[in-house]
Protein backbone atom coordinates (compact mmCIF):
# COMPACT_ATOMS: atom_id res chain seq x y z
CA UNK A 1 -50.59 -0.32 -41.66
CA UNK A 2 -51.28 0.81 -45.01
CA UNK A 3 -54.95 -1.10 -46.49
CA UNK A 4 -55.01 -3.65 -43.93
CA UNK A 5 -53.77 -7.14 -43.48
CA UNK A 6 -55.52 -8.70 -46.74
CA UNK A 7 -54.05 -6.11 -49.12
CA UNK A 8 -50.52 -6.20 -47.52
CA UNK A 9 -50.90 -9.82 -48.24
CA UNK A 10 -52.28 -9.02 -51.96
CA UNK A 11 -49.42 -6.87 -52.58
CA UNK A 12 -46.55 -9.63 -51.64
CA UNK A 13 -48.48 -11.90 -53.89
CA UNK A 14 -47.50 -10.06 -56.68
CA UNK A 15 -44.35 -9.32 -55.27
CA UNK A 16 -43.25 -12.78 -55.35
CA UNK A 17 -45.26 -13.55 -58.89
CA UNK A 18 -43.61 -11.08 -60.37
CA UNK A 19 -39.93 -11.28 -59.17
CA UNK A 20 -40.25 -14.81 -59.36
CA UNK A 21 -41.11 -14.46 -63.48
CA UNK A 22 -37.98 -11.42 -63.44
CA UNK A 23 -35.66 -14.45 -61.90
CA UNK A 24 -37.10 -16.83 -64.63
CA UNK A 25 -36.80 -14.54 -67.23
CA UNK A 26 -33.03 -13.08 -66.62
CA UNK A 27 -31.77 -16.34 -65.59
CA UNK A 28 -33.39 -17.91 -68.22
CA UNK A 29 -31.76 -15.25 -70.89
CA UNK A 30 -28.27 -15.39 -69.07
CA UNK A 31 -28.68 -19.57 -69.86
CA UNK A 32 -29.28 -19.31 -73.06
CA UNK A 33 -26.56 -17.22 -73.94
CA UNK A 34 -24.14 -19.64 -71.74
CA UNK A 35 -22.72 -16.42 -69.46
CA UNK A 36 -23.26 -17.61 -66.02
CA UNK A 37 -22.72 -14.46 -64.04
CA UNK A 38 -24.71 -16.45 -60.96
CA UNK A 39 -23.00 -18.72 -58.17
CA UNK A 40 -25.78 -20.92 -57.86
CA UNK A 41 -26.75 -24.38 -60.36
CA UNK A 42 -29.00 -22.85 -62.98
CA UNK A 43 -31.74 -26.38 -63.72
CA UNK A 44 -32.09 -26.55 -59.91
CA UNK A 45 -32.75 -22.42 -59.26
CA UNK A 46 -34.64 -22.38 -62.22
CA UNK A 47 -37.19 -25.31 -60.90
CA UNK A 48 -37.46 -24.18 -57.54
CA UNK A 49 -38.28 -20.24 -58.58
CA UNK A 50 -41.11 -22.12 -61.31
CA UNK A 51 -42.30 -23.60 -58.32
CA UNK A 52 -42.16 -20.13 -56.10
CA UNK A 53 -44.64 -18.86 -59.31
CA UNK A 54 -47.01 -21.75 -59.49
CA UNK A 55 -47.56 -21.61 -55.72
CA UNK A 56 -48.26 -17.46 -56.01
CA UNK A 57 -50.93 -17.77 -58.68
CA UNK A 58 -53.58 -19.88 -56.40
CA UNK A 59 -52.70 -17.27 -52.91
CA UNK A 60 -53.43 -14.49 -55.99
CA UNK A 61 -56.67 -16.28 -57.07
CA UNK A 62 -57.96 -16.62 -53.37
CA UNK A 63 -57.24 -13.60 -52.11
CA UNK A 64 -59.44 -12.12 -55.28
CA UNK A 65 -61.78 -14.91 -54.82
CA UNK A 66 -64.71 -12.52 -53.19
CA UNK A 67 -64.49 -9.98 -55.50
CA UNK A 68 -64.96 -12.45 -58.23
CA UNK A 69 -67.83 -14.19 -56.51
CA UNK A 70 -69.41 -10.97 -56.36
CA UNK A 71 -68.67 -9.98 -60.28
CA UNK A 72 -70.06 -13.26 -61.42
CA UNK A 73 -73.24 -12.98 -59.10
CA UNK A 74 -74.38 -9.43 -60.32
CA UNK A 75 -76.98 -9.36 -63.28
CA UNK A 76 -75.71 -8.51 -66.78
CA UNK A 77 -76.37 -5.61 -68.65
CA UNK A 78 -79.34 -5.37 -70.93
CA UNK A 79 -78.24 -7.25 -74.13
CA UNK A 80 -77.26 -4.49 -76.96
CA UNK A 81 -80.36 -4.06 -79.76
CA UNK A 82 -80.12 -3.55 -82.86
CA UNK A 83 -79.90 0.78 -82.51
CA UNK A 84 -76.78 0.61 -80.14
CA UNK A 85 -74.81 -2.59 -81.97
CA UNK A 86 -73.31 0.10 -84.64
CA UNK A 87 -73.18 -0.05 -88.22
CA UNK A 88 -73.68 -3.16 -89.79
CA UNK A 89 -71.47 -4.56 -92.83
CA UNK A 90 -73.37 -5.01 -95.42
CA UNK A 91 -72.24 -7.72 -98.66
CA UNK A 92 -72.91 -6.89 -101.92
């Protein structure tokens, strides 16, 4: 197995986000130019593929859920001063 369970997982999140948002997208496109080149009812596809996205987003955001506990735990940066802001604008 290729990265382990978790990233097999991450990678058929996006998977379905993404050719769930291609099946919105075409389908969408072949509606609104009223050439229905598809055997199935276009509202009720169309819904239940919306639905397919909305439910891949929250499996995306917990599978990356440590890695952004961790980002948002670790210390900023020094703020910038003055020397390494750049050039200032100055108004005449």
């Amino acid at each position: 197995m290729i990265g382990g369970l978790v990233r097999q997982i991450e990678r058929a999140s996006i998977l379905v986000l993404v050719g769930s948002i291609l099946f919105q997208l075409s389908t969408g496109v072949l509606n609104i130019a009223q050439w229905y080149a598809f055997k199935f009812f276009f509202t009720t596809s169309h819904y239940a593929m919306s639905y397919v996205a909305a439910g891949a987003v929250p499996v995306r955001v917990a599978l990356q859920l440590p890695i952004i506990r961790r980002a948002l735990g670790e210390p900023l940066d020094d703020p910038p001063t003055a020397e390494h802001a750049g050039p200032t604008r100055r108004t005449v």
